[in-house]
Protein backbone atom coordinates (compact mmCIF):
# COMPACT_ATOMS: atom_id res chain seq x y z
CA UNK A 1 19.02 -186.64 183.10
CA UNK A 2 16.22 -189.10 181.88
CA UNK A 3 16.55 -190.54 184.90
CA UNK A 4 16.11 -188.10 186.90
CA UNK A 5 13.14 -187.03 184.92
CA UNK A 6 11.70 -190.22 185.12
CA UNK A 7 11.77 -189.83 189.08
CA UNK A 8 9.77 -186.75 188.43
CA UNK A 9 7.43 -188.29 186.51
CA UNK A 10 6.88 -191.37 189.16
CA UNK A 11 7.09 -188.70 192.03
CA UNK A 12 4.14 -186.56 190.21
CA UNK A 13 1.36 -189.76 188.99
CA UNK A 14 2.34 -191.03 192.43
CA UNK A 15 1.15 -187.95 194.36
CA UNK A 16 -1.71 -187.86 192.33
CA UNK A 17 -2.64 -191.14 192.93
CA UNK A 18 -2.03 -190.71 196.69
CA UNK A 19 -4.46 -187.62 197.12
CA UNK A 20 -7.04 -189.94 194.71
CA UNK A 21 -6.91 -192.49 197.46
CA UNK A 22 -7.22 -189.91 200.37
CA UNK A 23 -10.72 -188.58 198.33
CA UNK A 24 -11.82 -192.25 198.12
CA UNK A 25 -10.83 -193.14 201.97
CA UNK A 26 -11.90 -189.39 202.99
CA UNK A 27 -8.47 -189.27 204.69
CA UNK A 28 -7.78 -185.40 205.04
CA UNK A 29 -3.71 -185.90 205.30
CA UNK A 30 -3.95 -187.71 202.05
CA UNK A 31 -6.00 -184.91 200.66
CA UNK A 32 -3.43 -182.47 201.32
CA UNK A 33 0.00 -182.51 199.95
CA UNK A 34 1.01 -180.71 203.20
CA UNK A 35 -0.57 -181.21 206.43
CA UNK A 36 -3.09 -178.37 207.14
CA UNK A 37 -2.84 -176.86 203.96
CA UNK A 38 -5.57 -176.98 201.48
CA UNK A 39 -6.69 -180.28 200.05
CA UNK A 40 -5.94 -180.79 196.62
CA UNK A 41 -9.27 -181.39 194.25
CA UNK A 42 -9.67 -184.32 192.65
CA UNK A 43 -9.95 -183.34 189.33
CA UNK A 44 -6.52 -181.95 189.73
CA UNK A 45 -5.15 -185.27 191.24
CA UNK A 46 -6.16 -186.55 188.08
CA UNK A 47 -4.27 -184.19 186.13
CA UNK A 48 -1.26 -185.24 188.04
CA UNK A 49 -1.76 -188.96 187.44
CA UNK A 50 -1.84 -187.63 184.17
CA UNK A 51 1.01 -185.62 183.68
CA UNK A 52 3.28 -187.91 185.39
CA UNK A 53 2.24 -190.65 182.47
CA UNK A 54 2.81 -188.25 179.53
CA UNK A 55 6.11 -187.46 180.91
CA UNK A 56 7.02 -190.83 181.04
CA UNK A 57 6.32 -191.90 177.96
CA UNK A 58 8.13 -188.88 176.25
CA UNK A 59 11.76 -190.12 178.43
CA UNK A 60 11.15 -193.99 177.10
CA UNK A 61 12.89 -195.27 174.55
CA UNK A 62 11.02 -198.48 174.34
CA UNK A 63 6.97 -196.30 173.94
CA UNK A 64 5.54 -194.62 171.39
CA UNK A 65 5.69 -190.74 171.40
CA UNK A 66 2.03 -190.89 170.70
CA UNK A 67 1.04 -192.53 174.07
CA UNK A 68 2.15 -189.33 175.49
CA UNK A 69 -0.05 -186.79 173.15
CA UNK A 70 -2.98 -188.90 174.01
CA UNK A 71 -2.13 -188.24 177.43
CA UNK A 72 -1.70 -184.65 176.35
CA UNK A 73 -5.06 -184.55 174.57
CA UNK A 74 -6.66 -185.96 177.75
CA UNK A 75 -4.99 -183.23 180.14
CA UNK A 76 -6.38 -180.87 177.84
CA UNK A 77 -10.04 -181.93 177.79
CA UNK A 78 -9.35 -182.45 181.73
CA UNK A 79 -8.69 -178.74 181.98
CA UNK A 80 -11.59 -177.47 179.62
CA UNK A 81 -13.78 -179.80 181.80
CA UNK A 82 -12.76 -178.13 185.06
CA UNK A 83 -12.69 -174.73 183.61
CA UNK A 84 -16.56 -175.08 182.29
CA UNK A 85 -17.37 -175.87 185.94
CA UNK A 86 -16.08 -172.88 187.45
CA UNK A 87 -17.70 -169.40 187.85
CA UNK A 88 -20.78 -168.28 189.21
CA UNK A 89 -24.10 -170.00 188.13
C-alpha cells in the first residue's frame, strides 16, 4: 500500500504543478484538469503541490515526519490566505 500511496502523492504535486505551468504559459487545457471544465485557481494548484509533498514524506521511511507537518502548517496558512480573500468587499 505505500506504494500505491506514493503514486497518489506523485499523481497529486504533479497535477498541481501541471495547472501551475498552464497559469504561467496561459495554456487553458493546462488550466483545467478536464477539458472545458473550469480552470483550477492557482492558489489551489499550490495546495496540491503541497499536499502531494506532505503525503510523501509521511509514506518515507528514509524523511523526517516533521517535513510533512511543515508542509501541513503551510497548507494551513495557504487556506487561511485564500479564505481572507474571499467574500464581498
Amino acid at each position: 500500500l505505500s506504494r500505491v500511496t506514493r503514486g497518489i502523492a506523485l499523481a497529486v504535486a504533479a497535477v498541481g504543478v501541471f495547472v501551475l505551468l498552464g497559469w504561467l504559459t496561459d495554456n487553458g487545457l493546462l488550466k483545467s484538469v478536464v477539458p472545458g471544465a473550469v480552470t483550477m485557481k492557482a492558489n489551489t494548484a499550490v495546495g496540491f503541490v503541497f499536499c502531494g509533498l506532505a503525503l510523501w514524506f509521511l509514506t518515507d521511511p528514509v524523511a523526517e515526519p516533521r517535513f510533512a507537518n511543515v508542509v501541513a502548517w503551510c497548507i494551513l496558512a495557504l487556506g487561511l490566505a485564500t479564505f481572507g480573500q474571499s467574500g464581498d468587499r
